[in-house]
Protein backbone atom coordinates (compact mmCIF):
# COMPACT_ATOMS: atom_id res chain seq x y z
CA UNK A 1 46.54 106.10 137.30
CA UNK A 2 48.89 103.42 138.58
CA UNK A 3 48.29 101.93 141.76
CA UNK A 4 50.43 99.46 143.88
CA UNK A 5 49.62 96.60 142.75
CA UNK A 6 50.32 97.52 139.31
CA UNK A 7 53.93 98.13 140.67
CA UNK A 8 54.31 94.93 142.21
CA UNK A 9 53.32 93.16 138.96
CA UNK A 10 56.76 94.36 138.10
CA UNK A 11 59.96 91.74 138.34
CA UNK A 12 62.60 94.37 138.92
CA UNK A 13 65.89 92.67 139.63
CA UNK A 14 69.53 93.50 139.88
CA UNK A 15 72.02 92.56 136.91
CA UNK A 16 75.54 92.77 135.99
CA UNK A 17 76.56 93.41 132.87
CA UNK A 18 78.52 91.05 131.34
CA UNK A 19 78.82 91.98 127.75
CA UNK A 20 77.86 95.35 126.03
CA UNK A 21 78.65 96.10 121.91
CA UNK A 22 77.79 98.75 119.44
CA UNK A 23 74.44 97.68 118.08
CA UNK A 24 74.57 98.92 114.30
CA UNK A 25 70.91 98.08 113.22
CA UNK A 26 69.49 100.59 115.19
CA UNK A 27 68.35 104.06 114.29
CA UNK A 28 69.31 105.71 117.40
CA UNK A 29 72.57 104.72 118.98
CA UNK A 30 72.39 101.88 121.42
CA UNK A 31 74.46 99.19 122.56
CA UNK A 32 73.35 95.44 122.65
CA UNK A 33 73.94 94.06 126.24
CA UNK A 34 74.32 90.80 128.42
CA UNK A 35 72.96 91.10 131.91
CA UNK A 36 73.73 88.25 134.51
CA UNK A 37 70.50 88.29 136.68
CA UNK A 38 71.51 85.62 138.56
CA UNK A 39 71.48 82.04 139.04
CA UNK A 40 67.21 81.18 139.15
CA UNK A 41 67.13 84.04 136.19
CA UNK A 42 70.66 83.69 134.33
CA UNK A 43 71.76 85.87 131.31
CA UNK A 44 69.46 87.89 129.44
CA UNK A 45 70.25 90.55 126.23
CA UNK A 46 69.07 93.83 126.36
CA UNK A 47 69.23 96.51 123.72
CA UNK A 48 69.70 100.04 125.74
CA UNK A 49 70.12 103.69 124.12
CA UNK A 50 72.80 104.72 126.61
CA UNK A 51 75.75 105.40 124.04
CA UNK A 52 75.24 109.29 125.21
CA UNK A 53 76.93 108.62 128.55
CA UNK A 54 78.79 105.14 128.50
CA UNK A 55 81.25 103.58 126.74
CA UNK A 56 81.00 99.89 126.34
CA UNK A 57 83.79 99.39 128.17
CA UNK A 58 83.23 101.40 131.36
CA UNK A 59 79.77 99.04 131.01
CA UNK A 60 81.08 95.65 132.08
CA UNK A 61 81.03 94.63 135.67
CA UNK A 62 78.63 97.40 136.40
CA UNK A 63 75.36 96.18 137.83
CA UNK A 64 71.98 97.65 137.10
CA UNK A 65 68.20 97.28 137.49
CA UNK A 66 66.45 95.58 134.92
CA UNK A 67 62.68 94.43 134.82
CA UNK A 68 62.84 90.71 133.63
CA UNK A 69 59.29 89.97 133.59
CA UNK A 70 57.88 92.10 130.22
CA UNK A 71 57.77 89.65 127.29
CA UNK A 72 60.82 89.91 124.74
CA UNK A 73 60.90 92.67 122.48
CA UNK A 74 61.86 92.13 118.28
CA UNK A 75 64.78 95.45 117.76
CA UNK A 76 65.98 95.21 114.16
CA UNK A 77 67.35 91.64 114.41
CA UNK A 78 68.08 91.56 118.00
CA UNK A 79 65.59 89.76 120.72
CA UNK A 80 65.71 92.08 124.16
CA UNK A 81 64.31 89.85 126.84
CA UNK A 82 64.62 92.46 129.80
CA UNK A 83 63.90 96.30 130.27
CA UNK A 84 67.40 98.17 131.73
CA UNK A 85 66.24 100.73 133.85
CA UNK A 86 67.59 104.06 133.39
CA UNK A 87 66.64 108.09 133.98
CA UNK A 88 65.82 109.81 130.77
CA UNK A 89 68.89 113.29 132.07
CA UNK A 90 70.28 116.20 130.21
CA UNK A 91 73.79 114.61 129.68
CA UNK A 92 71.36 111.20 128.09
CA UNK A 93 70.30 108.35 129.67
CA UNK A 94 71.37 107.12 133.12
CA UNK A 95 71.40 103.86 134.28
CA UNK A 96 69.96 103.38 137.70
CA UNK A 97 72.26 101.45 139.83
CA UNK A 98 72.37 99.83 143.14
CA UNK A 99 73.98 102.22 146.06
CA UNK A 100 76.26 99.46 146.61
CA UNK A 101 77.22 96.42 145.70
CA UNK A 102 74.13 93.60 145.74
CA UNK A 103 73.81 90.20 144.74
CA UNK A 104 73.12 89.23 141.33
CA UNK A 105 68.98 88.60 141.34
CA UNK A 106 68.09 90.72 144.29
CA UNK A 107 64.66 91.92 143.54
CA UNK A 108 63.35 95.53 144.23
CA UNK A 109 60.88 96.09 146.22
């Protein structure tokens, strides 16, 4: 079992997404993403399986949560540096957004 301090190891932070494209390597549908975290964390890529619900262009300008301290992760030929968080839901996978608008960086907690 988890306990709170295992949560707080976590470096959730809020990003807008900058950049999303169909990711063709992949063997499940995703697109490949740029997330502004920020000035201190800047722009990291992500590779997310979210074609189910969004369209790549609906994607840009919309700020997420992303964890931005799990090491980088090899996907085909693609580098994802951060984790976007979403909610595995009948219609496919949700992204979990801010209730409002934030600023760029903001870290859960």
């Amino acid at each position: 079992m988890a306990n709170f301090e295992d949560f707080m190891k976590l470096d959730i932070r809020v990003g807008e997404i900058i950049e999303a494209e169909f990711f063709e390597k992949t063997r499940k549908p995703a697109y490949k993403l740029l997330v502004d975290f920020g000035d201190e964390i800047g722009i990291k890529k992500s590779s997310a399986q979210i074609t189910e619900v969004y369209n790549k262009e609906e994607l840009i300008g919309k700020q997420i949560l992303g964890v931005v301290n799990f090491p980088p992760r090899q996907i085909a030929d693609f580098m994802s540096e951060v984790l976007v968080l979403g909610t595995y839901s009948k219609q496919g996978v949700v992204l979990i957004q801010p209730e409002r608008q934030v600023q760029k960086g903001d870290k859960l907690g």
